[in-house]
N, C-alpha and C. Protein backbone atom coordinates (compact mmCIF):
# COMPACT_ATOMS: atom_id res chain seq x y z
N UNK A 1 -0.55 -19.83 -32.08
CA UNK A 1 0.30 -19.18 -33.06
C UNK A 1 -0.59 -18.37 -33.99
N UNK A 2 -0.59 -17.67 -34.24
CA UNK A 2 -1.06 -15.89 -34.84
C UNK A 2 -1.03 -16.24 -36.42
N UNK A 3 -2.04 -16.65 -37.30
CA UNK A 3 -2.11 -17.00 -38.83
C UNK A 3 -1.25 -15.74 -39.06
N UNK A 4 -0.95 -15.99 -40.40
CA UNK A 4 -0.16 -15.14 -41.70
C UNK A 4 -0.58 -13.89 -41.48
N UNK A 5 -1.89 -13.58 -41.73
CA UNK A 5 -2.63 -12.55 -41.80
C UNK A 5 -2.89 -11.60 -40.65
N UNK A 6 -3.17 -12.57 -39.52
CA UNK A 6 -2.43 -11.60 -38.61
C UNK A 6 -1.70 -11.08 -38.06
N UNK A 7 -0.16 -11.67 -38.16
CA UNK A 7 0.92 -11.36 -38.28
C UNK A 7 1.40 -10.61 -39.16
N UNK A 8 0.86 -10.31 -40.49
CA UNK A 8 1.40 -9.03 -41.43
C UNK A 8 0.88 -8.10 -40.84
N UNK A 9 -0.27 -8.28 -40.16
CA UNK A 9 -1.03 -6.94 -40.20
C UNK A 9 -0.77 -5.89 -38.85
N UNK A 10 -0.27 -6.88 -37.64
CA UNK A 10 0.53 -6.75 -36.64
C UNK A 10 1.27 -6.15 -37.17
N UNK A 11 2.88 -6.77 -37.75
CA UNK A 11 3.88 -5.77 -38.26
C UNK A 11 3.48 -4.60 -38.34
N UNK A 12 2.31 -4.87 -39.92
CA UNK A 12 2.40 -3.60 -40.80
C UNK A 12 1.88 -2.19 -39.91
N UNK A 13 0.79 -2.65 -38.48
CA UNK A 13 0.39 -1.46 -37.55
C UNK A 13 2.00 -1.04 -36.97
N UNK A 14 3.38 -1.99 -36.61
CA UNK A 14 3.75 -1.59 -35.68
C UNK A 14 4.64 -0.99 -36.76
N UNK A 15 5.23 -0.85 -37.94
CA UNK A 15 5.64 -0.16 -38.78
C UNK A 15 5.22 0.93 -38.95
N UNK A 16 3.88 1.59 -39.13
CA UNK A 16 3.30 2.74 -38.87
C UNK A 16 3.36 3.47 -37.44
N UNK A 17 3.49 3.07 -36.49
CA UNK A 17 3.41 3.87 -35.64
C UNK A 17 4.91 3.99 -35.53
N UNK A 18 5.69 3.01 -35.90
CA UNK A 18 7.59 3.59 -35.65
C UNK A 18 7.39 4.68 -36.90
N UNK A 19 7.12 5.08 -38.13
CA UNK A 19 6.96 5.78 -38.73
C UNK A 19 6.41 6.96 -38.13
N UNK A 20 5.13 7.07 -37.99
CA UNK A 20 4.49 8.65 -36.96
C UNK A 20 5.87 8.69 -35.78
N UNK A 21 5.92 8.41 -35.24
CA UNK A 21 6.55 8.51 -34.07
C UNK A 21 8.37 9.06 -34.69
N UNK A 22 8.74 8.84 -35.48
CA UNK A 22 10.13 9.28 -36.06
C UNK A 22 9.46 10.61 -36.74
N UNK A 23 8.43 10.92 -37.38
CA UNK A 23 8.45 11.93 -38.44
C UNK A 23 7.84 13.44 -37.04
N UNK A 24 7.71 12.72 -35.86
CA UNK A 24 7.83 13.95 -34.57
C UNK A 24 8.64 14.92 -34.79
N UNK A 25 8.71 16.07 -34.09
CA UNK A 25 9.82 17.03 -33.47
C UNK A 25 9.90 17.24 -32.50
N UNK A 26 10.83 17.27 -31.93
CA UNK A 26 11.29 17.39 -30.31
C UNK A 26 10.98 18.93 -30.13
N UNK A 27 10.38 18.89 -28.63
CA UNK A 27 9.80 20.06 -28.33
C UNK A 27 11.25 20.87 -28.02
N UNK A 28 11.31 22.67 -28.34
CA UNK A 28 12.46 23.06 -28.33
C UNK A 28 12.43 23.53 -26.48
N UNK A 29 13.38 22.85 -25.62
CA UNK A 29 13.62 23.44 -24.00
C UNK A 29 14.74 23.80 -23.75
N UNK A 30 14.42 25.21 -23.07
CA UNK A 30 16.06 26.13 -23.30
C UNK A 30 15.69 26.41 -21.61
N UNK A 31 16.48 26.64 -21.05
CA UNK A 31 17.15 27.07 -19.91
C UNK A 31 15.73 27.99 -19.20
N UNK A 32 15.92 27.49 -18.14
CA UNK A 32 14.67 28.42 -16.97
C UNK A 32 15.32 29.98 -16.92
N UNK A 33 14.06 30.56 -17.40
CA UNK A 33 14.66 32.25 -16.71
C UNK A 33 14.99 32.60 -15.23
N UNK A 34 15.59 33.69 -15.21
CA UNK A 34 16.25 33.93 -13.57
C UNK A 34 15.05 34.02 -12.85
N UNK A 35 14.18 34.23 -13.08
CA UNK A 35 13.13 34.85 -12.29
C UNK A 35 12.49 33.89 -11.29
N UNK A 36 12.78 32.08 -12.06
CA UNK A 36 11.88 31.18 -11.95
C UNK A 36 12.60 30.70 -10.79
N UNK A 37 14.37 30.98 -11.01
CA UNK A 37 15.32 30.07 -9.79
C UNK A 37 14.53 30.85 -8.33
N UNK A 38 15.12 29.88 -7.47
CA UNK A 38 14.66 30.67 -5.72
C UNK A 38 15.88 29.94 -5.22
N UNK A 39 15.96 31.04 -4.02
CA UNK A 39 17.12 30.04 -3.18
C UNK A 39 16.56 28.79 -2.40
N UNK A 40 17.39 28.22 -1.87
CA UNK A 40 17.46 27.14 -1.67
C UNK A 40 16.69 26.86 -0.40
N UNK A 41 15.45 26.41 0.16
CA UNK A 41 15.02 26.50 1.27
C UNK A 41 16.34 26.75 2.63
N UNK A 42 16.11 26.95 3.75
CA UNK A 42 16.74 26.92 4.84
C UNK A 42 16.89 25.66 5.81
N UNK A 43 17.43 24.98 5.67
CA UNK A 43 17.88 23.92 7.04
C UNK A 43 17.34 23.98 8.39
N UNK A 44 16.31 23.69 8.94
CA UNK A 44 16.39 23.74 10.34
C UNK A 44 16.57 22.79 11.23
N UNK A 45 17.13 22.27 12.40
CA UNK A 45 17.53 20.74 12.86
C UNK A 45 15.80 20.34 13.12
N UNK A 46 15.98 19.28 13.54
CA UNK A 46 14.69 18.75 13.80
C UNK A 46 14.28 18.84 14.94
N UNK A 47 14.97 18.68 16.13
CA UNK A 47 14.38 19.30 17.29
C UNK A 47 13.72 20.01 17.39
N UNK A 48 13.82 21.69 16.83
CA UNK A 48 13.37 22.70 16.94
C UNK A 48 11.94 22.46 16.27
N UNK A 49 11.80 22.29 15.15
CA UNK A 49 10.95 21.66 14.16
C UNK A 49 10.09 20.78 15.46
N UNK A 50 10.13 19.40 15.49
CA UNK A 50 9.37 18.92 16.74
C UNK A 50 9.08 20.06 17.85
N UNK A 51 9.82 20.75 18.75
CA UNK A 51 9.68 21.32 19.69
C UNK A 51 8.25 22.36 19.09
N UNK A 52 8.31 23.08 17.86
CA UNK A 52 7.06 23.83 17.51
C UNK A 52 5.68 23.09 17.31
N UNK A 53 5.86 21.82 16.87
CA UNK A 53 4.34 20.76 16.66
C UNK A 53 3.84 20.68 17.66
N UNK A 54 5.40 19.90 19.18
CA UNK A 54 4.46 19.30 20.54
C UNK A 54 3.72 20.57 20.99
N UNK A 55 4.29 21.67 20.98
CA UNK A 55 3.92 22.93 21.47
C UNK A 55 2.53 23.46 21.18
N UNK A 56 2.54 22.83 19.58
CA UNK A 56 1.12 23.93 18.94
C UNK A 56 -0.07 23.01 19.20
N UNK A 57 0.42 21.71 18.62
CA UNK A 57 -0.28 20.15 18.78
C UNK A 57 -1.44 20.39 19.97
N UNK A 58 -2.41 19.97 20.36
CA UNK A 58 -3.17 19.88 21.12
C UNK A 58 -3.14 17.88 21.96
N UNK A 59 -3.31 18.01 22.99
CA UNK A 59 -3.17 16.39 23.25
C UNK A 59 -4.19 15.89 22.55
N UNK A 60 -3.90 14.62 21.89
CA UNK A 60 -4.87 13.92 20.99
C UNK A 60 -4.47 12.25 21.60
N UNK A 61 -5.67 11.43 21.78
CA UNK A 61 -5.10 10.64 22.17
C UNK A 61 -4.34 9.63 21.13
N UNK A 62 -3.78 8.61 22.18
CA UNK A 62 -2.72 7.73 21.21
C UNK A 62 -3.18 6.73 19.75
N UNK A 63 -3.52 7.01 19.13
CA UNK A 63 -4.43 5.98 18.21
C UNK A 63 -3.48 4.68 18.59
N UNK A 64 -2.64 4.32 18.54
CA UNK A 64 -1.47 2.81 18.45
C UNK A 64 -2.56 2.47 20.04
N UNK A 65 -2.24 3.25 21.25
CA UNK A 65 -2.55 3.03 22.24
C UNK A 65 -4.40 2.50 22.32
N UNK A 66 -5.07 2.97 21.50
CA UNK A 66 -6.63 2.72 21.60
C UNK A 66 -6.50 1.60 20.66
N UNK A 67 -5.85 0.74 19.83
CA UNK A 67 -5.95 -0.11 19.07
C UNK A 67 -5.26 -1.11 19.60
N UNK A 68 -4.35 -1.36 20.41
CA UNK A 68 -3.60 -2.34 20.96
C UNK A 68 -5.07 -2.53 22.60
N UNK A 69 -5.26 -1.38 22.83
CA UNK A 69 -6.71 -1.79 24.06
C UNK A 69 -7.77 -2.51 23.17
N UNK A 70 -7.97 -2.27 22.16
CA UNK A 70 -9.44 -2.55 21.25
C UNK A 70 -8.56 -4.39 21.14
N UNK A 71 -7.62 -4.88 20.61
CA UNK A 71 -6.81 -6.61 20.12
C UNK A 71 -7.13 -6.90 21.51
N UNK A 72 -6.96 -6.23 23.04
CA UNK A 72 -6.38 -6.91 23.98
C UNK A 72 -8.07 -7.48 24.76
N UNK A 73 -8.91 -6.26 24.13
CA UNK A 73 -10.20 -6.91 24.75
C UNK A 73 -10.77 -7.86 23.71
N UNK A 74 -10.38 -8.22 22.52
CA UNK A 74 -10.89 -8.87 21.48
C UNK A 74 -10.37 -10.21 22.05
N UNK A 75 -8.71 -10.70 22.26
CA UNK A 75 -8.33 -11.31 22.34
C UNK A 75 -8.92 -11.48 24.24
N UNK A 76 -9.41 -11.68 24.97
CA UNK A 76 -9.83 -11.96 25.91
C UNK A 76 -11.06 -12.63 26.04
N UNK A 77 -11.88 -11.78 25.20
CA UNK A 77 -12.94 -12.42 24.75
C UNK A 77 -12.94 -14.33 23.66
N UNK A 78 -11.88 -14.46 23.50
CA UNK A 78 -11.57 -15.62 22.95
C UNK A 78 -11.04 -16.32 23.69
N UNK A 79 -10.68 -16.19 24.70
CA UNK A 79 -9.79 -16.95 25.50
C UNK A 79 -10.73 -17.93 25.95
N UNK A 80 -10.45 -19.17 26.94
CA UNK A 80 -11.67 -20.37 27.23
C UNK A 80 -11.74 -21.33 26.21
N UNK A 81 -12.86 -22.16 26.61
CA UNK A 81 -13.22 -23.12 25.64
C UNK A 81 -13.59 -22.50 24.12
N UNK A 82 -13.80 -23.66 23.12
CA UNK A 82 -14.24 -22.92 21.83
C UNK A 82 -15.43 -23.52 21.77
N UNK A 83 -15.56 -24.85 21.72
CA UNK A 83 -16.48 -25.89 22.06
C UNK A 83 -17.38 -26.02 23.33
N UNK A 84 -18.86 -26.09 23.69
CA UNK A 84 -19.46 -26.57 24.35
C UNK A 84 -19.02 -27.89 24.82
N UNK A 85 -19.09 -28.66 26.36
CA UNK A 85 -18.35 -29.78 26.91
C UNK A 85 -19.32 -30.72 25.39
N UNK A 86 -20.16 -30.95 25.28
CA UNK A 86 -21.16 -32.18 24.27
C UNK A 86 -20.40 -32.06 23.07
N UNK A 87 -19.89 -31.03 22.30
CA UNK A 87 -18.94 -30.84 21.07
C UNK A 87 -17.72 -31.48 21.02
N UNK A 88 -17.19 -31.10 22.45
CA UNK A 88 -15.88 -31.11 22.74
C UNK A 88 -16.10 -32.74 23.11
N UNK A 89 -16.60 -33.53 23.16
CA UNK A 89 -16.36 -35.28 24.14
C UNK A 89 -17.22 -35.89 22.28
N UNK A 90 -17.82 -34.88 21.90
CA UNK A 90 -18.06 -36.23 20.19
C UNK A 90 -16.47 -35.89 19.44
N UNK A 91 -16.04 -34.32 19.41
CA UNK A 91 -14.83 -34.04 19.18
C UNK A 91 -13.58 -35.01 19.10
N UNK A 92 -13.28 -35.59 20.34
CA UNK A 92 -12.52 -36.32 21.66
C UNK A 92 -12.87 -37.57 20.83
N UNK A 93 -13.72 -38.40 21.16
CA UNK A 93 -14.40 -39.24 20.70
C UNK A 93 -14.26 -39.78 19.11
N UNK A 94 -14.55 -38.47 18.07
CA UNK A 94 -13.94 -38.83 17.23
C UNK A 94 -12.61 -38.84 16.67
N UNK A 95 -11.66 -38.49 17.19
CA UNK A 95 -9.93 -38.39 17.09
C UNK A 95 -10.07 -39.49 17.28
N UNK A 96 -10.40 -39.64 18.49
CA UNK A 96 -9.71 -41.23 18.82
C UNK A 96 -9.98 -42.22 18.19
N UNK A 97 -10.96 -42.41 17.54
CA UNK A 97 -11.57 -43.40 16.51
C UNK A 97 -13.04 -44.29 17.08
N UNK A 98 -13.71 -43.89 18.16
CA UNK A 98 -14.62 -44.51 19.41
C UNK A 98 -15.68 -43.48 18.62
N UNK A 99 -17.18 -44.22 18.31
CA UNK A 99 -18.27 -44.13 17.82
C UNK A 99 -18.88 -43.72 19.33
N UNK A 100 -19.72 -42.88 19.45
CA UNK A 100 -20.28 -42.76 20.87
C UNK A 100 -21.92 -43.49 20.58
């Protein structure tokens, strides 16, 4: 809990700044000149739109496709034992509760 003293003094900052902040003037904004409006872009379907990318596009390969090859050789490489057989039988050994 915040003594006396710092609690007036809290207020008394946040009293001053509601003060500056009221004795402002609002900036005066009047209406955009004609010059600034433009019409409205044009609509084109998306097909057409796609049909100009595949066209210009150069073949690049699949990034999804080189990253799902990059998990599938990662994950292969893990596959098998994790443990050496000597790890794996003190492993064994100790679950079961048998001291070797």
């Amino acid at each position: 809990m915040p003594s006396f003293p710092a609690a007036l003094a809290a207020s008394l900052l946040g009293a001053a700044g509601l003060v500056l902040t009221a004795c402002t003037s609002f900036p005066d904004i009047d209406a955009l000149p004609a010059s600034t409006i433009h019409t409205p872009p044009r609509l084109v379907p998306l097909d057409a739109l796609l049909a100009e990318v595949d066209a210009d596009a150069p073949a690049a390969p699949d990034p999804l496709a080189d990253r799902a090859a990059r998990l599938k050789a990662r994950a292969a490489l893990m596959r098998g034992p994790v443990h050496d057989p000597q790890t794996r039988a003190l492993l064994d050994a100790a679950a079961s509760g048998i001291t070797p």
